[in-house]
Protein backbone atom coordinates (compact mmCIF):
# COMPACT_ATOMS: atom_id res chain seq x y z
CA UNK A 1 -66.15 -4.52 -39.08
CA UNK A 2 -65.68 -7.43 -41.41
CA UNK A 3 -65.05 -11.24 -39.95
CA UNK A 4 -62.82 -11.75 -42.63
CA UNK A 5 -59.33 -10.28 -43.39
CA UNK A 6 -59.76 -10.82 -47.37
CA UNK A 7 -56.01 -10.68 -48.65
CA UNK A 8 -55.65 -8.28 -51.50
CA UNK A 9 -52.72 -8.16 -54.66
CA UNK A 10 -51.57 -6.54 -57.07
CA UNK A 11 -52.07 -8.43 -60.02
CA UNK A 12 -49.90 -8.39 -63.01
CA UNK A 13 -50.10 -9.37 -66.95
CA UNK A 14 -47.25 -10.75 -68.07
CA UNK A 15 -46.37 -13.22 -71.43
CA UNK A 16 -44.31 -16.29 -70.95
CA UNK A 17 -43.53 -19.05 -73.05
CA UNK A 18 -44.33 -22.74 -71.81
CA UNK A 19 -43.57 -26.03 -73.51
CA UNK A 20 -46.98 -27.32 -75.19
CA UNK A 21 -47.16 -30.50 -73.30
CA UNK A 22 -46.45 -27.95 -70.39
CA UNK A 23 -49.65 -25.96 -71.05
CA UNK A 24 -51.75 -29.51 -72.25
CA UNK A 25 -51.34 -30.37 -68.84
CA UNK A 26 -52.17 -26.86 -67.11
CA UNK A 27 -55.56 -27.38 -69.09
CA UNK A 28 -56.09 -30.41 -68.16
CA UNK A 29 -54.91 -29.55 -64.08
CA UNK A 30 -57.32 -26.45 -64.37
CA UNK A 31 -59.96 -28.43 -65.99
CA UNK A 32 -59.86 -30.77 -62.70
CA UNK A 33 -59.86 -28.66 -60.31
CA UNK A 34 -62.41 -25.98 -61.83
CA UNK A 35 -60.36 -23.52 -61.90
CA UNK A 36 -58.55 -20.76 -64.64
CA UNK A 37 -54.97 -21.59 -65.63
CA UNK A 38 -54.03 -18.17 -64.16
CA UNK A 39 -55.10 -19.39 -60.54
CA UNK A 40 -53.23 -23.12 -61.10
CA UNK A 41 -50.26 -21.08 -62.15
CA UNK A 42 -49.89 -18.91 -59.29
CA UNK A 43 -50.97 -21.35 -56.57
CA UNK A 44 -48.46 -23.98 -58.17
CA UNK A 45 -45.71 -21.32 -57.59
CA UNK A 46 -46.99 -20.01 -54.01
CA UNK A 47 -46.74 -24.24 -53.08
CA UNK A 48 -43.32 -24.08 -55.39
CA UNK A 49 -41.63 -21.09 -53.11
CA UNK A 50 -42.95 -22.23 -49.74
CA UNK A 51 -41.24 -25.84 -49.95
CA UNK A 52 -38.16 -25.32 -51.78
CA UNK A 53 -35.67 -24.70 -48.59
CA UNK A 54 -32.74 -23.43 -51.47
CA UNK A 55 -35.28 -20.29 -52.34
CA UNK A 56 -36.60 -19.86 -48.82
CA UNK A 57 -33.11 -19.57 -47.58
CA UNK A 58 -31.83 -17.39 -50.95
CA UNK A 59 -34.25 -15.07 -50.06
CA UNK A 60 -33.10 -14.81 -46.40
CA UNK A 61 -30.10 -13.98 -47.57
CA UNK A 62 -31.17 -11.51 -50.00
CA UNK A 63 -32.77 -9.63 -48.00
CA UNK A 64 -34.33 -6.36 -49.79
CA UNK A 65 -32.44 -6.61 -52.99
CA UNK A 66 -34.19 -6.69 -55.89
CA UNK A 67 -33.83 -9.64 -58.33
CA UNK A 68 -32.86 -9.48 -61.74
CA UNK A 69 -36.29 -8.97 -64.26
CA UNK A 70 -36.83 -11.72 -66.41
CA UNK A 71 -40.57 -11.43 -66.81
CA UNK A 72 -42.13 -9.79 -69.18
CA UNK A 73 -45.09 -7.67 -67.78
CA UNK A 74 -47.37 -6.43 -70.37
CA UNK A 75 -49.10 -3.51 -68.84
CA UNK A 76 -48.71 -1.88 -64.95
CA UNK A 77 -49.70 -3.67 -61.96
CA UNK A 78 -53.47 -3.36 -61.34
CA UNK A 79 -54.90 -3.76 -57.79
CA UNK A 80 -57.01 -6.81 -58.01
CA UNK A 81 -60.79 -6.71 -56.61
CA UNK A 82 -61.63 -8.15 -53.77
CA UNK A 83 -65.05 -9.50 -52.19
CA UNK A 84 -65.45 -6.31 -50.24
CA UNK A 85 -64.58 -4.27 -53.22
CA UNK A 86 -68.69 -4.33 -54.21
């Protein structure tokens, strides 16, 4: 049995539009920190959603409802690999 629980998602494609000093600055942020723009976006958000109370209590309140779709996904959700995925 593995140590480690390795957390796997579902990833997603999707297109967005960003302001271009916006995505300047996500280059430069994932040039920093070594890492692909994909990864700065979603950690960004993950940080974004776990300190905004608003959301965190919005979603309490929500509860199982589905929210409006407002991103555009290009393809279907594909599981994403993980380390024990050799």
């Amino acid at each position: 049995m593995a140590l480690l629980k390795l957390k796997t998602s579902t990833k997603v494609q999707a297109t967005i539009s960003i302001d271009s000093e916006t995505a300047a600055k996500l280059d430069h942020y994932a040039a920093m920190t070594h890492a692909p723009a994909d990864q700065v976006i979603e950690e960004a958000l993950e940080y974004l959603y776990g300190k905004d109370k608003d959301f965190i209590a919005f979603l309490q309140k929500q509860g199982e409802k589905s929210a409006p779709v407002s991103l555009k996904l290009k393809q279907k959700p594909v599981p994403a690999k993980t380390t024990n995925d050799a």
